[in-house]
PDB file of N, CA and C in Angstrom:
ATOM      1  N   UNK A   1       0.841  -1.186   0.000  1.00  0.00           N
ATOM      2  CA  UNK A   1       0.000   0.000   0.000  1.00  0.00           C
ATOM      3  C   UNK A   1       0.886   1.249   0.000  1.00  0.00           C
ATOM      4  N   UNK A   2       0.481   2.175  -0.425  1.00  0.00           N
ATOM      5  CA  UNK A   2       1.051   3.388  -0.412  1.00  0.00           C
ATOM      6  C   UNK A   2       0.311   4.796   0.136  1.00  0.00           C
ATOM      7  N   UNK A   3       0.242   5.542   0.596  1.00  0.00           N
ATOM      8  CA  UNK A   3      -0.011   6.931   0.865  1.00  0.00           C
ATOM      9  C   UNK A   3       0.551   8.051   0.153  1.00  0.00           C
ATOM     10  N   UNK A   4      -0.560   8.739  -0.295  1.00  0.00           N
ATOM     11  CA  UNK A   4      -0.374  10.008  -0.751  1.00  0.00           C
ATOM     12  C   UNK A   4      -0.876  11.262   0.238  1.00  0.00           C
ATOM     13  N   UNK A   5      -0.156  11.617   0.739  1.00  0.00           N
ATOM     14  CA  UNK A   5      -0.155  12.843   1.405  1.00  0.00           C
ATOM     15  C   UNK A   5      -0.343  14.259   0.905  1.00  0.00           C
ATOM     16  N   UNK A   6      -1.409  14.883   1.187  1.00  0.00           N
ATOM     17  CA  UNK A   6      -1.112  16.056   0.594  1.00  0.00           C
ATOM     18  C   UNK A   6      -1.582  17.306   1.809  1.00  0.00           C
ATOM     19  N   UNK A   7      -0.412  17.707   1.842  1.00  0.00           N
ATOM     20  CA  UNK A   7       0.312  18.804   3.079  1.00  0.00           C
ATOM     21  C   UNK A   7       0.363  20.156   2.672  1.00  0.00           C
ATOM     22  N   UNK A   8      -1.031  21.173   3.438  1.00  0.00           N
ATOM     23  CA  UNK A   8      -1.093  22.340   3.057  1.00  0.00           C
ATOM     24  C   UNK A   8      -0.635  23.291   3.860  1.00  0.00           C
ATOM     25  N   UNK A   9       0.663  23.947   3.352  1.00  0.00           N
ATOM     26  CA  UNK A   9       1.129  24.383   4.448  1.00  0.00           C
ATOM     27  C   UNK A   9       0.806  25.965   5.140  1.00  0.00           C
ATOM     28  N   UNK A  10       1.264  25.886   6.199  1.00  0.00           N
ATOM     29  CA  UNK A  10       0.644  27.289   6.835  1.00  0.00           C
ATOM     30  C   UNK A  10       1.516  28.349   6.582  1.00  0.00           C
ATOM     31  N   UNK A  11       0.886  29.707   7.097  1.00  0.00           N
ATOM     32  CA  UNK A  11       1.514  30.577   6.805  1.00  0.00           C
ATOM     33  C   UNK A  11       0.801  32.195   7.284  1.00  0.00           C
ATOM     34  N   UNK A  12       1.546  33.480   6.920  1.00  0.00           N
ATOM     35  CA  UNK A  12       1.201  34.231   7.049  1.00  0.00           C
ATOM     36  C   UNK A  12      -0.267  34.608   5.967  1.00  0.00           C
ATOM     37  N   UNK A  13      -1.607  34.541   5.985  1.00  0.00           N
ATOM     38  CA  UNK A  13      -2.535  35.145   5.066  1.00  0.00           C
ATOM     39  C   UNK A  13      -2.877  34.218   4.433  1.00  0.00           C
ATOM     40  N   UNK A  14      -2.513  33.274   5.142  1.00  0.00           N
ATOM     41  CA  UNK A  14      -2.837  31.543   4.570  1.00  0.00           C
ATOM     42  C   UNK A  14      -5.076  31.529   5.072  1.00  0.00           C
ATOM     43  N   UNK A  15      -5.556  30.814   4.322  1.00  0.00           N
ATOM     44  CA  UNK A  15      -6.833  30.728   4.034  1.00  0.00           C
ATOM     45  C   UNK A  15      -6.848  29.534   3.459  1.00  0.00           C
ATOM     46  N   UNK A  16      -8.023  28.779   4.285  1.00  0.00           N
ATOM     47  CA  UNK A  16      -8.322  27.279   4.330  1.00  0.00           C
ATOM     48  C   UNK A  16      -9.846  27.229   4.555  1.00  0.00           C
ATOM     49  N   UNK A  17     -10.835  26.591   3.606  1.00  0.00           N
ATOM     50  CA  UNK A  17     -12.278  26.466   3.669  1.00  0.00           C
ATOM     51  C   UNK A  17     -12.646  25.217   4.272  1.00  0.00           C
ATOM     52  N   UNK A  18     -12.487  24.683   5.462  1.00  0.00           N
ATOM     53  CA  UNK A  18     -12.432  23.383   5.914  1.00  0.00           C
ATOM     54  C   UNK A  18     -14.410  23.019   5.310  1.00  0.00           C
ATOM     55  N   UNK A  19     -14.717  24.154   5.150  1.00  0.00           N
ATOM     56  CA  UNK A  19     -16.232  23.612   4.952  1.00  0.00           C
ATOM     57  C   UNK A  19     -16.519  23.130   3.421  1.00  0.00           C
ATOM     58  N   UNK A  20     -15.816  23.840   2.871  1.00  0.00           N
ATOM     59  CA  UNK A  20     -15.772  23.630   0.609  1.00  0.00           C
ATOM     60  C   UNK A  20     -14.791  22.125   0.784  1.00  0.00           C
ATOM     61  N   UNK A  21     -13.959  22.150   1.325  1.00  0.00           N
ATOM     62  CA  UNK A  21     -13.047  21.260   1.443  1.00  0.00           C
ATOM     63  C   UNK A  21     -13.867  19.439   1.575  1.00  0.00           C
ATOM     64  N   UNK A  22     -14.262  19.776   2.245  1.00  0.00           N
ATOM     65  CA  UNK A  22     -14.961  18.582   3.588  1.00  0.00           C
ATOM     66  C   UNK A  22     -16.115  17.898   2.384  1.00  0.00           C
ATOM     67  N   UNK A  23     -17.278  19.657   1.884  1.00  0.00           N
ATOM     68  CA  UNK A  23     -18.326  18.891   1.576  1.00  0.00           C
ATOM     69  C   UNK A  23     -18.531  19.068  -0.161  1.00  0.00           C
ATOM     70  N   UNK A  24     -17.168  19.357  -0.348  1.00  0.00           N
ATOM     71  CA  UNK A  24     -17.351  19.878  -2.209  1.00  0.00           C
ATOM     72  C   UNK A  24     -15.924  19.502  -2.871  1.00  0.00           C
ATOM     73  N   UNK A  25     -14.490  19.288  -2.503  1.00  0.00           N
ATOM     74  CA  UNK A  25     -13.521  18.963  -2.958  1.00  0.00           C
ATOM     75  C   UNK A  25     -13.677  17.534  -2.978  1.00  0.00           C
ATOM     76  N   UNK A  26     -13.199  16.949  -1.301  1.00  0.00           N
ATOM     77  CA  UNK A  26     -13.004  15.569  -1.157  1.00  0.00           C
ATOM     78  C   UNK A  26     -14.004  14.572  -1.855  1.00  0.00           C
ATOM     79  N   UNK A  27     -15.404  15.085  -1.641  1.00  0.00           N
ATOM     80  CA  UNK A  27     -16.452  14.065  -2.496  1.00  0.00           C
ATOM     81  C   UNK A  27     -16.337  14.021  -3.700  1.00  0.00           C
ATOM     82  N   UNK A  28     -15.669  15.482  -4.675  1.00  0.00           N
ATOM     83  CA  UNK A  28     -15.435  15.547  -5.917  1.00  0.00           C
ATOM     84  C   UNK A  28     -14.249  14.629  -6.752  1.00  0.00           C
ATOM     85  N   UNK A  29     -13.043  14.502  -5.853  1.00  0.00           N
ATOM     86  CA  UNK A  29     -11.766  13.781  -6.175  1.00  0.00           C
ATOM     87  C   UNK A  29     -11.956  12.022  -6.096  1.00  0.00           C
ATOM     88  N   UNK A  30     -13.163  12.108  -4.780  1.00  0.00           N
ATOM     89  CA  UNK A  30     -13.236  10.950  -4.643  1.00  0.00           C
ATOM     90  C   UNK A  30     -13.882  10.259  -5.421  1.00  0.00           C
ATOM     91  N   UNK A  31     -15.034  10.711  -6.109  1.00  0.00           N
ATOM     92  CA  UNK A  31     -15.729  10.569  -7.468  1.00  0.00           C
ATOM     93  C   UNK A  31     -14.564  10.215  -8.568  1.00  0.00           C
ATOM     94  N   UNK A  32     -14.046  11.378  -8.841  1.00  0.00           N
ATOM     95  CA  UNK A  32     -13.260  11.065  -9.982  1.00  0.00           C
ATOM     96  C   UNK A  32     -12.310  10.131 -10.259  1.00  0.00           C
ATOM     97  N   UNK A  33     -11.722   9.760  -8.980  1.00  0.00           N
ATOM     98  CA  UNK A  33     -10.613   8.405  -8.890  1.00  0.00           C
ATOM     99  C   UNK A  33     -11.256   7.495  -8.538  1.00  0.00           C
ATOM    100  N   UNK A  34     -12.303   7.470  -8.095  1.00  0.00           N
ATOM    101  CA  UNK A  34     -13.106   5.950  -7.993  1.00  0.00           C
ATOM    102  C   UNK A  34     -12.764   4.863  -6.758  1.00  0.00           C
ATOM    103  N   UNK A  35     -12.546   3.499  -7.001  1.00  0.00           N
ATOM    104  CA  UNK A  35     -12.564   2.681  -6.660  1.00  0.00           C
ATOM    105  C   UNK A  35     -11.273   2.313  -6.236  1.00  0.00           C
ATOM    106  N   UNK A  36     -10.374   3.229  -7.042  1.00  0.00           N
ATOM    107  CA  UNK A  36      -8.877   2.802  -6.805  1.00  0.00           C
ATOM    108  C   UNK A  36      -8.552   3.367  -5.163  1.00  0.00           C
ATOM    109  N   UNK A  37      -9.290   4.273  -5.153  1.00  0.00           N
ATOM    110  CA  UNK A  37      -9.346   5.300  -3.544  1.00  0.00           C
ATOM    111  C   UNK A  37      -9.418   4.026  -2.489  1.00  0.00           C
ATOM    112  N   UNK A  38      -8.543   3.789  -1.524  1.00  0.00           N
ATOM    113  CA  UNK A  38      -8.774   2.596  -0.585  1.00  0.00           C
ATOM    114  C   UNK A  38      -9.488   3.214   0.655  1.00  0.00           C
ATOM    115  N   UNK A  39      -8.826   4.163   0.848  1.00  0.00           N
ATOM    116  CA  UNK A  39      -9.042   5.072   1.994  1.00  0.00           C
ATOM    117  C   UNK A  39      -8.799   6.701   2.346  1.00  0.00           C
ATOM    118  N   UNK A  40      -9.075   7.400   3.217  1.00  0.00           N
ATOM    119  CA  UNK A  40      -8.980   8.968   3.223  1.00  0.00           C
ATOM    120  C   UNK A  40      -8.635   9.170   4.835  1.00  0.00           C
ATOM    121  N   UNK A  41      -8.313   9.933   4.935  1.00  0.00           N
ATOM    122  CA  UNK A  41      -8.056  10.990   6.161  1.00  0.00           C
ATOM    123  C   UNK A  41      -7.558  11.933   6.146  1.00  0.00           C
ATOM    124  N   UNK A  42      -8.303  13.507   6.750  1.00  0.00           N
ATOM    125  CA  UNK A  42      -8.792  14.501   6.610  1.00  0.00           C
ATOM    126  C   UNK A  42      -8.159  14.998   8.309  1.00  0.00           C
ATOM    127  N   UNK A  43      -6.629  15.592   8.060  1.00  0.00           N
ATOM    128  CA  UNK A  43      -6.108  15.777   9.754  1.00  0.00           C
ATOM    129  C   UNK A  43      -6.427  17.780   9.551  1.00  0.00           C
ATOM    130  N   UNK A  44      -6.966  18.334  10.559  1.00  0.00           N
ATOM    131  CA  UNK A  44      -7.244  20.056  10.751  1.00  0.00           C
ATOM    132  C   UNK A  44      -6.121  19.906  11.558  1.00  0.00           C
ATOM    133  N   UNK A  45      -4.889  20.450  11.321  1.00  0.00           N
ATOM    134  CA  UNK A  45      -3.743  21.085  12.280  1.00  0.00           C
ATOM    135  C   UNK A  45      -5.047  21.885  13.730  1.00  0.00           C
ATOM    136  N   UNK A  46      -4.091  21.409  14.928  1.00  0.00           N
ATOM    137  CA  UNK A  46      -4.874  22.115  16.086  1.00  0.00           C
ATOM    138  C   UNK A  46      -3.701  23.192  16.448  1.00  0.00           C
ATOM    139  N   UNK A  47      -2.029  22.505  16.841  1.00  0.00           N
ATOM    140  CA  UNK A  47      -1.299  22.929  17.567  1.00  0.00           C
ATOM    141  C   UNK A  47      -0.256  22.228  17.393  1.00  0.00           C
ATOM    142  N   UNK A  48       0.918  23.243  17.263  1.00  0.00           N
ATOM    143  CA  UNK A  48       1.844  22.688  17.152  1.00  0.00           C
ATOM    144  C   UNK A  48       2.451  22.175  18.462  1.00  0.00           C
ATOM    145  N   UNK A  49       3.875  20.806  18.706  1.00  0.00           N
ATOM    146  CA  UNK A  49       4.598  20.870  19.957  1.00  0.00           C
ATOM    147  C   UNK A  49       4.751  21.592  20.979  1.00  0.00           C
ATOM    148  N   UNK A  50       5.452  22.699  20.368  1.00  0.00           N
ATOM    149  CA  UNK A  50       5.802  23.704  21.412  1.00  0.00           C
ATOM    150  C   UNK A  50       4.762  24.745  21.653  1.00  0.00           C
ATOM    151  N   UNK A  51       4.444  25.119  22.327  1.00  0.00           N
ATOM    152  CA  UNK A  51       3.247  26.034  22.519  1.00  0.00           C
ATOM    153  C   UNK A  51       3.468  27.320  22.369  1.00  0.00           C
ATOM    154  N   UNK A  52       2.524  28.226  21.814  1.00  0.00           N
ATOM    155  CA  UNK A  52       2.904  29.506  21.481  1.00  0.00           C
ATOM    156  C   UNK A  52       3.213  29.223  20.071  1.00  0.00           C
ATOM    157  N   UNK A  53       3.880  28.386  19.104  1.00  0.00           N
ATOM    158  CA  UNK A  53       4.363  28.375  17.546  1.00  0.00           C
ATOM    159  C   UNK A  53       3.034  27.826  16.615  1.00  0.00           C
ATOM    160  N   UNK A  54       3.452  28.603  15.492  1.00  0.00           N
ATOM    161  CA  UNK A  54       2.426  27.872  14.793  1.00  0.00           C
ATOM    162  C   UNK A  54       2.336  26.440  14.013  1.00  0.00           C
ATOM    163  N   UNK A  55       1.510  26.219  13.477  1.00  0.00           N
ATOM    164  CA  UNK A  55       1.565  24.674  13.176  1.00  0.00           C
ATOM    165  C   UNK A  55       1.959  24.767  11.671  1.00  0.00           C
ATOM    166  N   UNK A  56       2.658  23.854  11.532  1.00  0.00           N
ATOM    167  CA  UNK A  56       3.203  23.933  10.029  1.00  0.00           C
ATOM    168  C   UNK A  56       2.540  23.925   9.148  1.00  0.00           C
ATOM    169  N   UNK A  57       1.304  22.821   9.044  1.00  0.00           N
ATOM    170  CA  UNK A  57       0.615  22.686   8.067  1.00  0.00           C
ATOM    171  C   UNK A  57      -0.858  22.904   8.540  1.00  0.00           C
ATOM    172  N   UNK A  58      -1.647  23.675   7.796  1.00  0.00           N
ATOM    173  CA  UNK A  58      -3.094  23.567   8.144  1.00  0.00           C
ATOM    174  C   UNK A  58      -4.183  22.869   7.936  1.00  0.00           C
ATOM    175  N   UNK A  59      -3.874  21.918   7.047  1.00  0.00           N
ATOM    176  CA  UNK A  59      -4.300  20.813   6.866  1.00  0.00           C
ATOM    177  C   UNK A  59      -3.426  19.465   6.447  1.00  0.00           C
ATOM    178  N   UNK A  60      -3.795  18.485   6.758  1.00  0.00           N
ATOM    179  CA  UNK A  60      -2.757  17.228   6.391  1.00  0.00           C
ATOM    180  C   UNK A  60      -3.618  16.378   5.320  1.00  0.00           C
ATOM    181  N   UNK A  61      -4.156  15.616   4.333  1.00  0.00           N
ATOM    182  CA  UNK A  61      -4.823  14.679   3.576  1.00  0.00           C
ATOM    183  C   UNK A  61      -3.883  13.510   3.411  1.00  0.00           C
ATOM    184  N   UNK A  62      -4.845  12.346   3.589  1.00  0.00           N
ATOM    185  CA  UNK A  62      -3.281  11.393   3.117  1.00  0.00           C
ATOM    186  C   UNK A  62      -4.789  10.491   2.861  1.00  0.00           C
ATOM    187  N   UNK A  63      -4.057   9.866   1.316  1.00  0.00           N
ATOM    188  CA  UNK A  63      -5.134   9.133   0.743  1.00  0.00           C
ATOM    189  C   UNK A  63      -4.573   7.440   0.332  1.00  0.00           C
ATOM    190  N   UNK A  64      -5.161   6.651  -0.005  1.00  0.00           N
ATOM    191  CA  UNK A  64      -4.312   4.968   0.521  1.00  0.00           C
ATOM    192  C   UNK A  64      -4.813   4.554  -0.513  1.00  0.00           C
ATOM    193  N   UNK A  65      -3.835   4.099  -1.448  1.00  0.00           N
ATOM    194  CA  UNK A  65      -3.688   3.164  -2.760  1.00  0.00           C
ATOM    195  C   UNK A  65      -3.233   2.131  -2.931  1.00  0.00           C
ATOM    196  N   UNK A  66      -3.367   1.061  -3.693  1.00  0.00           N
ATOM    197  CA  UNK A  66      -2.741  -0.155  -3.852  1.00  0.00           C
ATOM    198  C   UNK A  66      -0.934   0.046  -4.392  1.00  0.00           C
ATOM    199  N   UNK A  67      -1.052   1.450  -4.877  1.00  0.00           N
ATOM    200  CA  UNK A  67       0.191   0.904  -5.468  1.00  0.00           C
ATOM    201  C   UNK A  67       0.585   2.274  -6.221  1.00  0.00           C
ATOM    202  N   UNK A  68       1.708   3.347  -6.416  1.00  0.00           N
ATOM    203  CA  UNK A  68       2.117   4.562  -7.031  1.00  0.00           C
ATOM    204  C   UNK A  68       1.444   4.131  -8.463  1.00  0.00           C
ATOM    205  N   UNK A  69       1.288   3.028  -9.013  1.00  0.00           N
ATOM    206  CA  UNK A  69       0.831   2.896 -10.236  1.00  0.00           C
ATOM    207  C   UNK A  69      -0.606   3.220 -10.380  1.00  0.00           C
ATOM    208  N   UNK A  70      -1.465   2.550  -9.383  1.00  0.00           N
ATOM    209  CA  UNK A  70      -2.480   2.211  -9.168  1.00  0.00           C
ATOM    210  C   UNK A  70      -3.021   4.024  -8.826  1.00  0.00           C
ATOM    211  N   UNK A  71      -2.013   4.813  -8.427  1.00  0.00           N
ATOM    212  CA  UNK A  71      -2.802   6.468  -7.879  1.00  0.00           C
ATOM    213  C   UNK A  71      -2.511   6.953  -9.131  1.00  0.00           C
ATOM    214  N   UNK A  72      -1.706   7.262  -9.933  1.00  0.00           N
ATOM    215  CA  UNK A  72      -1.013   7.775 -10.786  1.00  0.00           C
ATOM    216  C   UNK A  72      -2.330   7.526 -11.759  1.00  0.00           C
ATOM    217  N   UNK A  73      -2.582   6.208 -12.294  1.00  0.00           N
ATOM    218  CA  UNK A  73      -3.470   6.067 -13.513  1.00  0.00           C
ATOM    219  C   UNK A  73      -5.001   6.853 -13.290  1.00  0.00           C
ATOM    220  N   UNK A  74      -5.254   6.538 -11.516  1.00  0.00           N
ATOM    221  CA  UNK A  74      -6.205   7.029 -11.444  1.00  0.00           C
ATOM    222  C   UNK A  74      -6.924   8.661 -11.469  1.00  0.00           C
ATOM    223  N   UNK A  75      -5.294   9.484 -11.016  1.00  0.00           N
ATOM    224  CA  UNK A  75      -5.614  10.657 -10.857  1.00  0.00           C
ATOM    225  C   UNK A  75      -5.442  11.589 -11.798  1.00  0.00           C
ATOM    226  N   UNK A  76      -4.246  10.783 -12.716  1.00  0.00           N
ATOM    227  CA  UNK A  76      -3.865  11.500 -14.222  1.00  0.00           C
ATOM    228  C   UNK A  76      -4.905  12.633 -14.772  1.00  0.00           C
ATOM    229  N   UNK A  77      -5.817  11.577 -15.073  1.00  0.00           N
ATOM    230  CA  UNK A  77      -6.789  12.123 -16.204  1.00  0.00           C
ATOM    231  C   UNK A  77      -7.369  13.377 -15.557  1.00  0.00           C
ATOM    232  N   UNK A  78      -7.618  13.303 -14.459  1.00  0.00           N
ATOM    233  CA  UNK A  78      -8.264  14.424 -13.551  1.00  0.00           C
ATOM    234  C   UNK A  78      -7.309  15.133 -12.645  1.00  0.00           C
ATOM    235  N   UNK A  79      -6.575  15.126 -13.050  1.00  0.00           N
ATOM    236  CA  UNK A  79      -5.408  16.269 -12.608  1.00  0.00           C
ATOM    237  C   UNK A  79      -5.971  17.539 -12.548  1.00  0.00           C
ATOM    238  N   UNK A  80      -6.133  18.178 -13.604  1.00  0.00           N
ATOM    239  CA  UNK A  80      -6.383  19.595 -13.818  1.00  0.00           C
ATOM    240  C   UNK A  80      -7.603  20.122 -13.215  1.00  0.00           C
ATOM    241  N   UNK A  81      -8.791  18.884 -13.200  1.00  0.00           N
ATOM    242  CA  UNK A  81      -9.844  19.348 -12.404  1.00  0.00           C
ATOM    243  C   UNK A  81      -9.773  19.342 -10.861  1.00  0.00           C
ATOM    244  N   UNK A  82      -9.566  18.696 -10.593  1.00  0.00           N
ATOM    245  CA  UNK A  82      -8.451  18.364  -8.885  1.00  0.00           C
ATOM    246  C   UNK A  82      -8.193  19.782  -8.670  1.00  0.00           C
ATOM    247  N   UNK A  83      -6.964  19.900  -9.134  1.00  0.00           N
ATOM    248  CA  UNK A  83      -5.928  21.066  -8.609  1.00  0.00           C
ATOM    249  C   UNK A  83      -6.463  22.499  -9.291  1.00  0.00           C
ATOM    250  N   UNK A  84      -7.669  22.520 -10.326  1.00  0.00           N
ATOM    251  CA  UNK A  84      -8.035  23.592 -10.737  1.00  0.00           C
ATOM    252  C   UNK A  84      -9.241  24.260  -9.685  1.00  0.00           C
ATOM    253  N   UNK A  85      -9.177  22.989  -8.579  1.00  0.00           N
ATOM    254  CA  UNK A  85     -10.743  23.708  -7.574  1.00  0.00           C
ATOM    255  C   UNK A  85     -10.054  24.045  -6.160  1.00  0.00           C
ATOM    256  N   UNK A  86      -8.990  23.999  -6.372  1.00  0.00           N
ATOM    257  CA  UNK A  86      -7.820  24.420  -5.082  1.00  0.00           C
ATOM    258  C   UNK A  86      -7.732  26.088  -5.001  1.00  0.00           C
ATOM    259  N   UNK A  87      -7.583  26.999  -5.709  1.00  0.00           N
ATOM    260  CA  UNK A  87      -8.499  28.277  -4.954  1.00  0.00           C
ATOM    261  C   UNK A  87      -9.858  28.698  -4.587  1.00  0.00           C
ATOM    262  N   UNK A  88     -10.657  27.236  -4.606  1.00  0.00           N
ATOM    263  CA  UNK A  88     -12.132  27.244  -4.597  1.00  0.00           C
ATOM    264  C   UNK A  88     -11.802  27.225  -2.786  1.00  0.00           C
ATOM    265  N   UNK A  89     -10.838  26.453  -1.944  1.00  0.00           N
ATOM    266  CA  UNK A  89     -10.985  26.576  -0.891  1.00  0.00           C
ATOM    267  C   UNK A  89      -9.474  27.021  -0.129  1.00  0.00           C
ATOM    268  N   UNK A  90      -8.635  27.357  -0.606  1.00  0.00           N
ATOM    269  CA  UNK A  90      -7.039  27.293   0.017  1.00  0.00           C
ATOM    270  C   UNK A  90      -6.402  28.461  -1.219  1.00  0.00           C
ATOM    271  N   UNK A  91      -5.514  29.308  -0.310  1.00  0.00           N
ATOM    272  CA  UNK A  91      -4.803  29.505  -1.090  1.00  0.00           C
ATOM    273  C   UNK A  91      -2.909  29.652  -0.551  1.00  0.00           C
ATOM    274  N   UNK A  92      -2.819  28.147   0.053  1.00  0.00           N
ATOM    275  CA  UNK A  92      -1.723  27.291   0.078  1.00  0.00           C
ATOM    276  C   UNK A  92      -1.576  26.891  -0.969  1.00  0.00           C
ATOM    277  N   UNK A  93      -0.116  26.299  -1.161  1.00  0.00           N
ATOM    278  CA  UNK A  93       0.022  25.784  -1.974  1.00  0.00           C
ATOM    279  C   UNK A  93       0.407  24.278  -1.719  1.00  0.00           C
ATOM    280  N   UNK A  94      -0.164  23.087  -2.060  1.00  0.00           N
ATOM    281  CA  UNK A  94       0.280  21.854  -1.727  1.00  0.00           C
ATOM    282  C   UNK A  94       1.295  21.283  -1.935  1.00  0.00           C
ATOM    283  N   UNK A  95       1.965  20.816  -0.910  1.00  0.00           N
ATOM    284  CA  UNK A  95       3.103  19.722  -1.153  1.00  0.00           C
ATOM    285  C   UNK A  95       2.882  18.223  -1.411  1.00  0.00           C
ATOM    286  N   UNK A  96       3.039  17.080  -1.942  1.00  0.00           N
ATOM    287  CA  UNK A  96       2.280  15.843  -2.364  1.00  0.00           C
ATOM    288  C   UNK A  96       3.561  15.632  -2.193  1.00  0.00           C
ATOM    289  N   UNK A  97       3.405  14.270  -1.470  1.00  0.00           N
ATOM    290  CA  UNK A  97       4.442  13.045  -0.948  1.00  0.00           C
ATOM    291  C   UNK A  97       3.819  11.383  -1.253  1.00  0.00           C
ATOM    292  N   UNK A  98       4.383  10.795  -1.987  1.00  0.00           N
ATOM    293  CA  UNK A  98       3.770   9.501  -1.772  1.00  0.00           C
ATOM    294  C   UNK A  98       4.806   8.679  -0.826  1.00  0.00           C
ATOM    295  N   UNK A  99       4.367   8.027   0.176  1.00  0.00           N
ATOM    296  CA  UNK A  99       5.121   6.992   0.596  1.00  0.00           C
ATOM    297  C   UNK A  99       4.977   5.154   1.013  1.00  0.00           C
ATOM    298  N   UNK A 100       5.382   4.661   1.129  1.00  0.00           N
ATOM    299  CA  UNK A 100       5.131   3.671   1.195  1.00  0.00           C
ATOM    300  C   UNK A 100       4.898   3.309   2.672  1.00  0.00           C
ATOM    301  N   UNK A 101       3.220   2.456   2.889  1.00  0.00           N
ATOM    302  CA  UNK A 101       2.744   2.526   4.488  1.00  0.00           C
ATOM    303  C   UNK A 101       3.356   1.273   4.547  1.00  0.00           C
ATOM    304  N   UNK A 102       4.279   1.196   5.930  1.00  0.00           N
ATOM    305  CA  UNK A 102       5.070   0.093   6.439  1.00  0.00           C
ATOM    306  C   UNK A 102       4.330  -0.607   8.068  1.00  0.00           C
ATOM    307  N   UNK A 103       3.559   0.123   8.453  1.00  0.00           N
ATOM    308  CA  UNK A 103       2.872  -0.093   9.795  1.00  0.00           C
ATOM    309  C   UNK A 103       0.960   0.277   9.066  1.00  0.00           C
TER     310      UNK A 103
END
C-alpha cells in the first residue's frame, strides 16, 4: 500500500475552507478516482509541539492506494480538475508526498 499525502502548508494570510473542502472537494476527487481510492483521512492542524508556535501545516490529507501505479493512472486524467478547484478553498500551496505505508 502506499499513501499520498497532501500537506497544506501554513503561513502568514494563509486561508483554508475546511467547509468547501470537507463537503465539495473531497467528495469531488473521490468521485473522480473511484474505486482505486482505498481510503482517506482529513487531519485540521490544532497545535503545534511547542506552545505559542504555529503549526506547520493547516491541513494534512493522506489518501491509501494499492500501489504509485495504481494512484497515478487514477488521478492523471483528472489532474487539472483536482488542482483547478484548489483556490475554490485554500490559497496554500500543496506539497504531495507519496510513501510507502510500512505499519
Amino acid at each position: 500500500m502506499v499513501r499520498v499525502s497532501v500537506l497544506y502548508p501554513n503561513g502568514e494570510d494563509i486561508k483554508f475552507d475546511m467547509d468547501y473542502y470537507l463537503d465539495t472537494h473531497i467528495p469531488m476527487a473521490g468521485e473522480l478516482i473511484g474505486d482505486t481510492l482505498k481510503g482517506a483521512n482529513v487531519d485540521y492542524g490544532l497545535a503545534n509541539a511547542i506552545p505559542g508556535q504555529e503549526i506547520p501545516y493547516v491541513v494534512m490529507t493522506h489518501l491509501t492506494f494499492e500501489s504509485v501505479e495504481a494512484f497515478q493512472e487514477a488521478f492523471t486524467p483528472h489532474a487539472d480538475k483536482i488542482m483547478n478547484d484548489l483556490p475554490n478553498f485554500t490559497n496554500s500551496n500543496p506539497i504531495i508526498q507519496i510513501s510507502e505505508v510500512k505499519i
